[in-house]
Protein backbone atom coordinates (compact mmCIF):
# COMPACT_ATOMS: atom_id res chain seq x y z
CA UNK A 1 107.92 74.25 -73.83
CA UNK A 2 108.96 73.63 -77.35
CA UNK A 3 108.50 72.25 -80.57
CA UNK A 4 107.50 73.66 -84.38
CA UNK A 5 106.47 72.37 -88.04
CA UNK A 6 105.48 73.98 -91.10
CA UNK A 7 102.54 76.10 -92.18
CA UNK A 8 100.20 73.27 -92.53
CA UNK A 9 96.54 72.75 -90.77
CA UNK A 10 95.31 69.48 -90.81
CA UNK A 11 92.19 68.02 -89.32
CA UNK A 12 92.06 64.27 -89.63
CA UNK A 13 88.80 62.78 -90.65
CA UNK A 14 87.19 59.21 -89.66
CA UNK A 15 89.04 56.91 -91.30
CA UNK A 16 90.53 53.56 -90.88
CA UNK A 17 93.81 53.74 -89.34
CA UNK A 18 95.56 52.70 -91.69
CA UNK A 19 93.99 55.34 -94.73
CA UNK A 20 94.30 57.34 -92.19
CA UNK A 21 97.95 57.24 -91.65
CA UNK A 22 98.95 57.05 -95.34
CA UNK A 23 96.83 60.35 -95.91
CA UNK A 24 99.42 61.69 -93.34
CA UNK A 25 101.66 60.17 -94.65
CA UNK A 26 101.09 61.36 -98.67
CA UNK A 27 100.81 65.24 -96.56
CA UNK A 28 104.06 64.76 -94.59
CA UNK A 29 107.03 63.23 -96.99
CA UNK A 30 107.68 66.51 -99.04
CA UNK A 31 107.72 68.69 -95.75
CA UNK A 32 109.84 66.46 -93.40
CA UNK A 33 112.21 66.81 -95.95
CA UNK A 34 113.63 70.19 -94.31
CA UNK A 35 116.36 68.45 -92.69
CA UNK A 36 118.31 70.24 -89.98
CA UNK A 37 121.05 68.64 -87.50
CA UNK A 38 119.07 67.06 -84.37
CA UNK A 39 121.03 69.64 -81.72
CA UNK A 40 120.06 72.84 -84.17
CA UNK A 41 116.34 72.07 -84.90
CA UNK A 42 113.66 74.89 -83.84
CA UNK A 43 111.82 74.25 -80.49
CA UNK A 44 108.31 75.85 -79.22
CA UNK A 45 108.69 77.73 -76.27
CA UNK A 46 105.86 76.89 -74.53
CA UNK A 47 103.90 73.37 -74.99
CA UNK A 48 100.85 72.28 -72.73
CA UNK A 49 100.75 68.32 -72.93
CA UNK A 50 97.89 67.22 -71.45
CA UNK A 51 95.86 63.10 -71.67
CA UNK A 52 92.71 62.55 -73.24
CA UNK A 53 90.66 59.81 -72.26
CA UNK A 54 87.94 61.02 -74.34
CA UNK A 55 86.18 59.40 -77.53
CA UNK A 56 86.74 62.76 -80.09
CA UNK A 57 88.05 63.06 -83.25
CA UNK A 58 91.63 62.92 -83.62
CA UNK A 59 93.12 66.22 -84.50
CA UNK A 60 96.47 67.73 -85.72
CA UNK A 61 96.88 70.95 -87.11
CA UNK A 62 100.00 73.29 -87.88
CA UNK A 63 99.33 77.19 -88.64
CA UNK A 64 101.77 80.07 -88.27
CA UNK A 65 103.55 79.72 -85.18
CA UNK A 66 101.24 77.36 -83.38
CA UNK A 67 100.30 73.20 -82.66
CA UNK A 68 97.37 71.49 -81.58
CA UNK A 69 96.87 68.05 -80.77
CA UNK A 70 93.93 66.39 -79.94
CA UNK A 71 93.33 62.78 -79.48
CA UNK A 72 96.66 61.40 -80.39
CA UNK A 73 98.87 59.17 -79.32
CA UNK A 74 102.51 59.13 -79.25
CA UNK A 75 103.03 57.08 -81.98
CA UNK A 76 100.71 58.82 -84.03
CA UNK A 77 102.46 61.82 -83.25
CA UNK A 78 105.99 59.89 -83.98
CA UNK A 79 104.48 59.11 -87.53
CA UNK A 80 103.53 62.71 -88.44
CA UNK A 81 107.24 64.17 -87.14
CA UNK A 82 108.86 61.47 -89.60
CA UNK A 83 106.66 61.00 -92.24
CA UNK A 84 106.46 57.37 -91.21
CA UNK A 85 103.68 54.93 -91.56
CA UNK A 86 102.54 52.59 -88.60
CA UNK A 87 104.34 49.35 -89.65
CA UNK A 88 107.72 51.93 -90.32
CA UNK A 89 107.89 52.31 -86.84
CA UNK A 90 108.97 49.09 -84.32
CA UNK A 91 109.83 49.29 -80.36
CA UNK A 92 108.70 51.23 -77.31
CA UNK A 93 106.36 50.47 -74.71
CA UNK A 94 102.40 49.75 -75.19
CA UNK A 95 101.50 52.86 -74.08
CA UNK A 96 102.49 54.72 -76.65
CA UNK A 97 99.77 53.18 -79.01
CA UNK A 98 96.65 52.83 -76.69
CA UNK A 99 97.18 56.53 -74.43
CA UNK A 100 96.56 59.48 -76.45
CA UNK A 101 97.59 62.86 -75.42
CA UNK A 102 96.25 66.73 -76.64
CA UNK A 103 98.76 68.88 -77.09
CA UNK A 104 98.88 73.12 -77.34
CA UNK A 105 102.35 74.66 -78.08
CA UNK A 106 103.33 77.90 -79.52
CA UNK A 107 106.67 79.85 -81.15
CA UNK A 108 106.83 82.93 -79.06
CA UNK A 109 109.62 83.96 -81.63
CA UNK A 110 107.56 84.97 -84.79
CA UNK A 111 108.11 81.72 -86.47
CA UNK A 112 106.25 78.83 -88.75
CA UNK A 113 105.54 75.66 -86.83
CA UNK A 114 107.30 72.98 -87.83
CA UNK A 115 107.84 69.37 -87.82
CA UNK A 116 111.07 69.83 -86.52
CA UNK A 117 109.94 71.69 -83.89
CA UNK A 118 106.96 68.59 -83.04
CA UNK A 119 110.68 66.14 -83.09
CA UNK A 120 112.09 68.73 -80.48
CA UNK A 121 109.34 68.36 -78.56
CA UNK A 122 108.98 64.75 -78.52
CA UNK A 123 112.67 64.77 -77.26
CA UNK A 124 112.68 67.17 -74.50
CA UNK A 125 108.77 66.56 -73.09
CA UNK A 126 108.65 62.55 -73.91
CA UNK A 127 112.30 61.87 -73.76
CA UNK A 128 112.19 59.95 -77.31
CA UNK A 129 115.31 58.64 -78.80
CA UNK A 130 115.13 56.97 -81.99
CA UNK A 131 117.54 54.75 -84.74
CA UNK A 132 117.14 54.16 -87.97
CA UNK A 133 117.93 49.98 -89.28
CA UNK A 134 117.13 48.82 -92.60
CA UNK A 135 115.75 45.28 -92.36
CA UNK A 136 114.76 42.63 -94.49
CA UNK A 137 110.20 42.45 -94.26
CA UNK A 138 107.66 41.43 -95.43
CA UNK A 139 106.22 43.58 -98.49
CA UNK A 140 103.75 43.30 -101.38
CA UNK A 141 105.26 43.17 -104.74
CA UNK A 142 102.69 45.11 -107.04
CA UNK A 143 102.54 44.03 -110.67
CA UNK A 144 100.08 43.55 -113.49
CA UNK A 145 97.78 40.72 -113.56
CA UNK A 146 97.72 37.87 -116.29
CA UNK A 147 94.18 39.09 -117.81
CA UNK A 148 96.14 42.78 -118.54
CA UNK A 149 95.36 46.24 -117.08
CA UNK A 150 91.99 47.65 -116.83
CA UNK A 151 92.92 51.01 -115.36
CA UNK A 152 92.67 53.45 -117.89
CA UNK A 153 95.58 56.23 -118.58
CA UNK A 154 94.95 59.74 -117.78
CA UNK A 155 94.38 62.14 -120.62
CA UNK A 156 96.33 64.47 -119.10
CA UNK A 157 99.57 63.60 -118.52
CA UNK A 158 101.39 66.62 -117.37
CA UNK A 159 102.86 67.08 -114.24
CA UNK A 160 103.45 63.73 -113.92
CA UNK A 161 104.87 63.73 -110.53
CA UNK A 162 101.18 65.61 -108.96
CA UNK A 163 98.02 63.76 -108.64
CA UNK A 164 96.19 62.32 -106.48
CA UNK A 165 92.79 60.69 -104.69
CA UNK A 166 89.29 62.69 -104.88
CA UNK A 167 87.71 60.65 -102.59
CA UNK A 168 89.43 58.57 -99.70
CA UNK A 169 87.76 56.54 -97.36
CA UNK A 170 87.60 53.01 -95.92
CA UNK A 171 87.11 50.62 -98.65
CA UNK A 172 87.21 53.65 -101.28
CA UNK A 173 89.93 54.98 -103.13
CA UNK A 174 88.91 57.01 -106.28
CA UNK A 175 90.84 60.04 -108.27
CA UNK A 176 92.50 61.22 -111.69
CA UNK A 177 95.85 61.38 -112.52
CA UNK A 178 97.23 59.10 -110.25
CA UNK A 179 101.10 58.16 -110.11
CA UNK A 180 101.72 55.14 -109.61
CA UNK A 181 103.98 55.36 -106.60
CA UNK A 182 100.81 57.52 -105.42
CA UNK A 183 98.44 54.35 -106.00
CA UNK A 184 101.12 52.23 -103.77
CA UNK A 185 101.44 54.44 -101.04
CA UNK A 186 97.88 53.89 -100.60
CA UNK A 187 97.12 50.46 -100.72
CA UNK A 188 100.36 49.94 -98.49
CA UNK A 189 98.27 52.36 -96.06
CA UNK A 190 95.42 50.12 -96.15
CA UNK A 191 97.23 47.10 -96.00
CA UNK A 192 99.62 47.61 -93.36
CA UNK A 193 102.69 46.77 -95.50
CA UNK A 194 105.20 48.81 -97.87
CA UNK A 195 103.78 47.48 -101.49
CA UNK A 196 106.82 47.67 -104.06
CA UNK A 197 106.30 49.44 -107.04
CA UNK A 198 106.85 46.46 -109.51
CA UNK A 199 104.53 47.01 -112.63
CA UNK A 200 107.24 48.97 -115.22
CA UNK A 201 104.04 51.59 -115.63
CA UNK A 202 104.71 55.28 -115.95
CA UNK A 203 102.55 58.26 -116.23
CA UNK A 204 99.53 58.71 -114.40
CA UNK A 205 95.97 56.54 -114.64
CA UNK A 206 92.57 57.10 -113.32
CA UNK A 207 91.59 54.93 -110.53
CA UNK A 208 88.16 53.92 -108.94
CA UNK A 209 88.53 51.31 -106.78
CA UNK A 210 86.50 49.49 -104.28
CA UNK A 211 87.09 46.71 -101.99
CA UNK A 212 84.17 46.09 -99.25
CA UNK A 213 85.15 42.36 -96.93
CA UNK A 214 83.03 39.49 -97.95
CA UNK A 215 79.87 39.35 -95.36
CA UNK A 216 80.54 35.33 -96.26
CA UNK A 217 83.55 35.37 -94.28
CA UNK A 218 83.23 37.07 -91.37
CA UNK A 219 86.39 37.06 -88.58
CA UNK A 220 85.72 34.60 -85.40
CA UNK A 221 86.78 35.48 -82.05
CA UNK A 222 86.78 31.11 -81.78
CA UNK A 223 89.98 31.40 -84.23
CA UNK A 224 87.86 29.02 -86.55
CA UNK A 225 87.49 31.83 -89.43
CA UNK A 226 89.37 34.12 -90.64
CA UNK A 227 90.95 37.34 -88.72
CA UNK A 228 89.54 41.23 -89.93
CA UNK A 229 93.01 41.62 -91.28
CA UNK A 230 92.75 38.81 -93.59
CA UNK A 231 89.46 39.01 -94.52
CA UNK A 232 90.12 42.97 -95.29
CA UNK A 233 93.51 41.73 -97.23
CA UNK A 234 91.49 39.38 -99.44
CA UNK A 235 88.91 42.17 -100.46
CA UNK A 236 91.61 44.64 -101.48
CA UNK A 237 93.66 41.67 -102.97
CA UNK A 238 90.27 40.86 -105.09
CA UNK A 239 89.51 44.25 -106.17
CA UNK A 240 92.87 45.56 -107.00
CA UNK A 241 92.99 42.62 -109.56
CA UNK A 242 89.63 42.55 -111.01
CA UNK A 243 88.87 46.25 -110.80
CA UNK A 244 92.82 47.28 -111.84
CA UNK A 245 94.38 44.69 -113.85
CA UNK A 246 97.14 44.84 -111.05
CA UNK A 247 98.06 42.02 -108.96
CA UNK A 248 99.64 41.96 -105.13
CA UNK A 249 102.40 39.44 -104.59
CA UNK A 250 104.07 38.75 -101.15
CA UNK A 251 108.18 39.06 -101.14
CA UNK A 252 110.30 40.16 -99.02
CA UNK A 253 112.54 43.09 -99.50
CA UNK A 254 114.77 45.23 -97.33
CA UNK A 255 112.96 48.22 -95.56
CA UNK A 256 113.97 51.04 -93.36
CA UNK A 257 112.19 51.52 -89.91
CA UNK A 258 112.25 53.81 -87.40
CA UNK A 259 113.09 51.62 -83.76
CA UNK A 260 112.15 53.40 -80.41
CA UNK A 261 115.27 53.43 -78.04
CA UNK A 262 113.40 55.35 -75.37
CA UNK A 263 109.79 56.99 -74.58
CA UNK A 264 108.49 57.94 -71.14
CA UNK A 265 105.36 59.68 -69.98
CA UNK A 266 105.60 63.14 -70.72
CA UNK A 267 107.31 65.53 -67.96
CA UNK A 268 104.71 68.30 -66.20
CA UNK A 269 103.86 71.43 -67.92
């Protein structure tokens, strides 16, 4: 069948979802960028969709004129196509969160893959149809704290729009030359919320940061304690402050998401 995206290859590591989506994420914006009218975008001409009930490591990679999918569900793959991040994306059925799907398409054409060509086939296999609405949320409004900042500028400061983390992984977010709009794309990752750029700090700064949940506090299935998410929000609220200097303020802010018209299973091979 059909579908294509750009010369990329990308095997996705064991992260927590939501590092793992902003890694995607941080990959994806620049390339999604190649815009092309929805009835002229590049298709693959054949595309094997096939479920995986399995417990292996999700996959997605991108090379010459080929995709594979492993593992992945459809709004995983709905996030990679658009360069959206979980929370970006609202609507649709249950499915297409908890069924995950491998997927094996080619360009018989010579041809890149593309992520146009992963949209196209999201249309024609899954029958998607999407809308874009800008709504008022929920965000974090990221500033610097009372006591002053305790990240330390980069020495180098050239090519201030590159940078970016050495090591990423659940709790763990450490690198040099980090933009700032970098260091909010991550920690909006982690959180599950856009976080707003609101410090007035330019350049790039070296960041080691570390945020592990309090053992003290751990979440009770009673509903007498606290839930993962907030116990995971006040670690990363904690550390960003005292490690940083930065502090994360809740606001609300208008916020363009992606809302799911129409999904269904995928059609037969």
């Amino acid at each position: 069948m059909r579908t294509a995206k750009p010369h990329v290859r990308q095997s996705l590591p064991s992260l927590n979802p939501g590092l793992l989506c902003g890694a995607i994420a941080l990959m994806l914006n620049s390339l999604v960028s190649q815009a092309q009218t929805p009835d002229r975008r590049p298709e693959f001409e054949v595309a094997s969709i096939k479920a995986n009930s399995t417990n292996e490591r999700m996959y997605f990679g991108l090379r010459v004129g080929s995709l594979t999918v492993r593992n992945i569900a459809v709004k995983g793959l709905i996030q990679i196509a658009y360069g959206k991040r979980d929370f970006q994306i609202t609507g649709g059925p249950g499915w297409i969160t908890s069924e995950r799907f491998d997927i094996d398409a080619k360009a018989e054409r010579p041809a890149k893959a593309t992520h146009d060509m992963l949209k196209s086939l999201l249309t024609s296999r899954f029958n998607l149809a999407l809308h874009t609405e800008t709504k008022n949320a929920s965000v974090y409004s990221l500033v610097v704290a009372k006591g002053g900042l305790r990240m330390k500028r980069s020495a180098d400061q050239t090519e201030p729009e590159k940078g970016g983390p050495k090591e990423l992984r659940a709790g763990r977010i450490v690198g040099e030359g980090i933009p700032i709009y970098v260091l909010t794309n991550l920690l909006s990752s982690a959180l599950g919320r856009a976080v707003i750029d609101n410090t007035g700090l330019t350049g790039k700064y070296d960041v080691d940061l570390e945020y592990v949940p309090d053992p003290v506090h751990p979440p009770s299935d009673a509903g007498d304690g606290l839930a993962a998410a907030d116990v995971l929000e006040i670690a990363i609220f904690t550390a960003v402050e005292k490690q940083l200097g930065l502090k994360l303020e809740s606001t609300k802010a208008p916020q363009e998401v992606l809302v799911v018209d129409r999904v269904a299973h995928p059609s037969a091979n």
